[in-house]
C-alpha atoms as a PDB file:
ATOM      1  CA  UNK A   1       0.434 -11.055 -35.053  1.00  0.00           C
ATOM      2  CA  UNK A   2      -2.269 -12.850 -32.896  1.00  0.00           C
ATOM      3  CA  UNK A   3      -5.695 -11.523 -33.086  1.00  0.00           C
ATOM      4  CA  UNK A   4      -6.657  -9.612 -29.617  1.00  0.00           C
ATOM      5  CA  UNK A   5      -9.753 -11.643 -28.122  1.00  0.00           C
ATOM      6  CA  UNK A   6     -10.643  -8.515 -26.052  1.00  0.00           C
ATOM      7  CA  UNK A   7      -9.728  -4.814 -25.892  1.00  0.00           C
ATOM      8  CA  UNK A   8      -6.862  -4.213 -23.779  1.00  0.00           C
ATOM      9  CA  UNK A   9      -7.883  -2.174 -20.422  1.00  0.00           C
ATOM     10  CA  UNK A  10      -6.132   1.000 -20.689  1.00  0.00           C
ATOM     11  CA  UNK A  11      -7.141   2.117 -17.232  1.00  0.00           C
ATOM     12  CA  UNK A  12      -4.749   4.354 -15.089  1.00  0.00           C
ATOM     13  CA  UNK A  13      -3.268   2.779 -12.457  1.00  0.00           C
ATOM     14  CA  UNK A  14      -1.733   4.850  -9.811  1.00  0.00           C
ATOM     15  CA  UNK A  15       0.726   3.317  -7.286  1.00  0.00           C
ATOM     16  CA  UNK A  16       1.610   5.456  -4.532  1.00  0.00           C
ATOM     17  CA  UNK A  17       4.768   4.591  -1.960  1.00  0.00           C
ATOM     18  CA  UNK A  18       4.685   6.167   1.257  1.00  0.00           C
ATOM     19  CA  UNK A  19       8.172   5.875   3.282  1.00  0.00           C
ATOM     20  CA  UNK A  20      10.265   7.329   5.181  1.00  0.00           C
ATOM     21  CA  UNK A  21      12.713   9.031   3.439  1.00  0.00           C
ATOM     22  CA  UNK A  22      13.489   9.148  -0.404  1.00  0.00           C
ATOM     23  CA  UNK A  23      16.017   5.870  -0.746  1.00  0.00           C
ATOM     24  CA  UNK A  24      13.479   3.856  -3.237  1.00  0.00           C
ATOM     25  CA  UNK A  25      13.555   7.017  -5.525  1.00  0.00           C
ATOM     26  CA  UNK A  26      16.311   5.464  -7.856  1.00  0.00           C
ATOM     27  CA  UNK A  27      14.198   2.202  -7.656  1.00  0.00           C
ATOM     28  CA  UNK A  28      11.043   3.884  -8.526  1.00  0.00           C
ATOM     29  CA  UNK A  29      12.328   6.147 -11.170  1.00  0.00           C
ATOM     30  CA  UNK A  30      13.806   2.740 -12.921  1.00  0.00           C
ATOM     31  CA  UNK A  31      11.146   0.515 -12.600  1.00  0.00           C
ATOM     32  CA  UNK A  32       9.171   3.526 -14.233  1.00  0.00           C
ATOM     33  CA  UNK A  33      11.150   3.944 -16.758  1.00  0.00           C
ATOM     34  CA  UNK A  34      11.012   0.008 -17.689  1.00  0.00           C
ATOM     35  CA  UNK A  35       6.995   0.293 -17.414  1.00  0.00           C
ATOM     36  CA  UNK A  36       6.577   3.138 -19.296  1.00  0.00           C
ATOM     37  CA  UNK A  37       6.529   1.291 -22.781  1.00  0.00           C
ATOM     38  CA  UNK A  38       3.995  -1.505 -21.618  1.00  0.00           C
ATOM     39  CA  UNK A  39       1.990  -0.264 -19.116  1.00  0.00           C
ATOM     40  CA  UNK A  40       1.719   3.790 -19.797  1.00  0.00           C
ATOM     41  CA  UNK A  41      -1.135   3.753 -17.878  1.00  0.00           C
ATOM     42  CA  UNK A  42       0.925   2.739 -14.531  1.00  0.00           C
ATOM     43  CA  UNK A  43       1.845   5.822 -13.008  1.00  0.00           C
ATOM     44  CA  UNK A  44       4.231   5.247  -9.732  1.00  0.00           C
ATOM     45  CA  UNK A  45       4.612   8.262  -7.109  1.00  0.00           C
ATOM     46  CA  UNK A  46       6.721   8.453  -3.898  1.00  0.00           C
ATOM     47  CA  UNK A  47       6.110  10.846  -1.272  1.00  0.00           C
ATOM     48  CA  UNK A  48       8.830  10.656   1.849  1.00  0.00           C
ATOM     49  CA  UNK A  49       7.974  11.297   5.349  1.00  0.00           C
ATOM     50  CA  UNK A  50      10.993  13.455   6.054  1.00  0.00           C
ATOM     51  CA  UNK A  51       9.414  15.754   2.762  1.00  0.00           C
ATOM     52  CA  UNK A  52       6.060  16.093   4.582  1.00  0.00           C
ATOM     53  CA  UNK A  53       7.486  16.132   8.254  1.00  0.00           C
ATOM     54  CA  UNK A  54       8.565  20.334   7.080  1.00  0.00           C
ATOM     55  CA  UNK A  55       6.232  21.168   4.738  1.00  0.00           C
ATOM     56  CA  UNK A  56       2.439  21.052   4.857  1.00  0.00           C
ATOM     57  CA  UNK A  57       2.191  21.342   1.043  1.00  0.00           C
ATOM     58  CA  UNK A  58       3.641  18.106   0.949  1.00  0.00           C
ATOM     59  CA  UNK A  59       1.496  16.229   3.385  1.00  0.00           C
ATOM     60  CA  UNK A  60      -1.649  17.581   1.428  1.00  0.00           C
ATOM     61  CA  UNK A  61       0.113  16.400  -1.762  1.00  0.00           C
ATOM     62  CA  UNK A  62       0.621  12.741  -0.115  1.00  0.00           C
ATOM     63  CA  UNK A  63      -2.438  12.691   1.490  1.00  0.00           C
ATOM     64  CA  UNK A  64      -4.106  13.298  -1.973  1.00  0.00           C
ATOM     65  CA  UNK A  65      -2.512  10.416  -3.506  1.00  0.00           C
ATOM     66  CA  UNK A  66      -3.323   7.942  -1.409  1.00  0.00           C
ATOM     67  CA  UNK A  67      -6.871   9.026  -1.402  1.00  0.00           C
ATOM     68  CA  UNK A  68      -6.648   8.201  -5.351  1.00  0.00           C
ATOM     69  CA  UNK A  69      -4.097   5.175  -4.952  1.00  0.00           C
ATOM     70  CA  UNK A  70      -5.025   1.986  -6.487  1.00  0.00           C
ATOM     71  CA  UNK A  71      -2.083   0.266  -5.132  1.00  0.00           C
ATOM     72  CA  UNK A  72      -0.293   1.693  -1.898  1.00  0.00           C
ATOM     73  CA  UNK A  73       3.166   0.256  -0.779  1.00  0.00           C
ATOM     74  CA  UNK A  74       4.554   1.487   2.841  1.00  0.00           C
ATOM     75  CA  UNK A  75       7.699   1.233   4.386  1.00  0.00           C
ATOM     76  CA  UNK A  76       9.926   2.155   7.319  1.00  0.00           C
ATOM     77  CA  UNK A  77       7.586   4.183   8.489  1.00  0.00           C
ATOM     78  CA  UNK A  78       8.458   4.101  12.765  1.00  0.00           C
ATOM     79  CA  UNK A  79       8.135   7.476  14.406  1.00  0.00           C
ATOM     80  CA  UNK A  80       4.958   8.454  15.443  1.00  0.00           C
ATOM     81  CA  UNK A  81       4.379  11.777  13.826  1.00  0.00           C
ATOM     82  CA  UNK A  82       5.215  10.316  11.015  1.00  0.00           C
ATOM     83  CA  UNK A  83       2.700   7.611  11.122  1.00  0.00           C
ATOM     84  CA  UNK A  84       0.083   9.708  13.043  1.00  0.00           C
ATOM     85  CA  UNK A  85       0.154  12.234   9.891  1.00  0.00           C
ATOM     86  CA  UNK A  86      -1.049   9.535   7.444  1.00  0.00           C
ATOM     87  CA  UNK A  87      -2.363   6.159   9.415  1.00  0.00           C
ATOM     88  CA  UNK A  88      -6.286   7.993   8.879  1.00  0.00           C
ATOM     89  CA  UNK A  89      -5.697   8.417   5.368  1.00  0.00           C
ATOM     90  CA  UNK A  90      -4.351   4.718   4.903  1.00  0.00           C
ATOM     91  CA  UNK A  91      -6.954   2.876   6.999  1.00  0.00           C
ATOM     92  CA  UNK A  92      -9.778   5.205   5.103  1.00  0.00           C
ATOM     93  CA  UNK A  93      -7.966   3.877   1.670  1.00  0.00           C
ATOM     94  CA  UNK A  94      -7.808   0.109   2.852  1.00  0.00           C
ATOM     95  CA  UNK A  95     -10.812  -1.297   1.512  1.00  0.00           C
ATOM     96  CA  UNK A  96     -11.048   1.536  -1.719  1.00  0.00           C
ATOM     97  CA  UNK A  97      -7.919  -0.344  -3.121  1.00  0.00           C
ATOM     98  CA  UNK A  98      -6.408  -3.494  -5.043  1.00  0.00           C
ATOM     99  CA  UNK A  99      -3.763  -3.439  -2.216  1.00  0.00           C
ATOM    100  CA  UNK A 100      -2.104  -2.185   0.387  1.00  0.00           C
ATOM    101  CA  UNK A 101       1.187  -3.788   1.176  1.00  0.00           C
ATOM    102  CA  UNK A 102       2.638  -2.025   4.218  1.00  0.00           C
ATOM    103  CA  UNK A 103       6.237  -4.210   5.679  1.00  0.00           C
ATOM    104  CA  UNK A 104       9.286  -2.891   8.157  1.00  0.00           C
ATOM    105  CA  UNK A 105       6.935  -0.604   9.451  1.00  0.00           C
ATOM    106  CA  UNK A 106       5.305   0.130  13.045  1.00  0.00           C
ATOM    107  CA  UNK A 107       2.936  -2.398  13.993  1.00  0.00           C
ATOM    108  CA  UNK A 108      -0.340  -0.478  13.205  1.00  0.00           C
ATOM    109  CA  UNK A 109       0.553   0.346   9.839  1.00  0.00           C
ATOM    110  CA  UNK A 110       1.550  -3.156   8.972  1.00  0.00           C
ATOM    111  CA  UNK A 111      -1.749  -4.155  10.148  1.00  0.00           C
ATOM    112  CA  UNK A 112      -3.153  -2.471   7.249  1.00  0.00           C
ATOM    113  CA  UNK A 113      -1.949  -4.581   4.811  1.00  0.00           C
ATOM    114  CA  UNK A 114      -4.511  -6.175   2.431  1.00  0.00           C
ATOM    115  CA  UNK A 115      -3.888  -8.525  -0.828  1.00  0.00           C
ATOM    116  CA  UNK A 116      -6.564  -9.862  -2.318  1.00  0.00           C
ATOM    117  CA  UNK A 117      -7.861 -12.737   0.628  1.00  0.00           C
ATOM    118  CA  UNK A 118      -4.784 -11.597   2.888  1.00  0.00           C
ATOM    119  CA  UNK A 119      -5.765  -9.745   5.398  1.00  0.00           C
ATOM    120  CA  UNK A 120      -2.853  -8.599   8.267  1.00  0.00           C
ATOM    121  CA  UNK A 121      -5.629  -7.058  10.771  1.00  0.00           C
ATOM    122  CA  UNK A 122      -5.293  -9.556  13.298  1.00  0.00           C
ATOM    123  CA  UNK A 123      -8.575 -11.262  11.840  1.00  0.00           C
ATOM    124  CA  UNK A 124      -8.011 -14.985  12.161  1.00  0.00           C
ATOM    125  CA  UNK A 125     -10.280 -16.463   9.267  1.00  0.00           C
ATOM    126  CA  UNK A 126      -9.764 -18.890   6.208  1.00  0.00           C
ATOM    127  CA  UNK A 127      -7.146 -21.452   6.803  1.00  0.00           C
ATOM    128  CA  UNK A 128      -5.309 -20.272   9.729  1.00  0.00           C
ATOM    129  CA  UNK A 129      -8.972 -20.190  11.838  1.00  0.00           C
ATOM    130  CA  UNK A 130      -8.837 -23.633  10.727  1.00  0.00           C
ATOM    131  CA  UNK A 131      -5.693 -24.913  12.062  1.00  0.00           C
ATOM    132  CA  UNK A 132      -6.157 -22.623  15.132  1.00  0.00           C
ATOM    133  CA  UNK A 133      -9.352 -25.258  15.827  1.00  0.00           C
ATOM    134  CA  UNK A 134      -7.390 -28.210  14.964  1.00  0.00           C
ATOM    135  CA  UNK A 135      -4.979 -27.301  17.255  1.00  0.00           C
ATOM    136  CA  UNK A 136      -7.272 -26.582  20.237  1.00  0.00           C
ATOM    137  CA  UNK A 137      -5.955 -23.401  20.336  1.00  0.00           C
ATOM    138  CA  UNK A 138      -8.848 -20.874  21.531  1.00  0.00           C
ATOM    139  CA  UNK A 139      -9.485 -18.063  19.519  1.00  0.00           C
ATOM    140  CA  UNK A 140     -10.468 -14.816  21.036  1.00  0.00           C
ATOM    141  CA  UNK A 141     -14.072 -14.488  22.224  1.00  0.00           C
ATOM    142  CA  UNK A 142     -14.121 -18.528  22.380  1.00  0.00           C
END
């Protein structure tokens, strides 16, 4: 057995996914179950918009977790109450997290999507600020 060079980071790591209804569940509950045994720390919640849409309790409970998510995913989330009831809580969780991946979603909540130097805010910097000058393409305020 190789000698460990450092201690291994036992850290929690909580990964919330906010969605629209519960069809990852199965997903979630597998890829769980796979983790468990290597990564114990990895704890993986889902919280459905059509839960919280009839019961406050639930909102609070989702609302909670992403204020303590280190990793959020978000999907199909469309209808406006929906989004309206957690968009605050997302944007105020942005920057507080390793990511936030948000995908077939409305367009302001895929906006919030942030891994590591990608950055879907409509910020044009890095490489594609670059090519927009090569291009002659103006960039906003230019």
């Amino acid at each position: 057995m190789p000698k460990p060079i450092s201690a291994i980071d036992r850290s929690p790591l909580r990964v919330v996914v906010v969605t629209m209804d519960t069809h990852l569940a199965g997903a979630l509950a597998r890829a769980e179950a796979l983790l468990r045994d290597d990564l114990a720390a990895v704890t993986l919640t889902l919280h459905a918009a059509d839960e919280w849409g009839s019961s406050e309790e639930a909102l609070t409970a989702c609302l909670a977790d992403i204020a303590q998510a280190d990793i959020l995913v978000v999907t199909m989330l469309f209808l406006e109450d929906h989004i309206r009831a957690v968009l605050p809580a997302l944007a105020a969780r942005r920057e507080g997290c390793f990511a936030l991946v948000a995908c077939l979603s409305a367009a302001e909540v895929v906006r919030l999507t942030k891994l590591g130097a990608l950055s879907m805010s409509g910020e044009t910097n890095g490489l594609l600020s670059l090519f927009k000058r090569l291009s002659g393409r103006k960039t906003s305020g230019a």
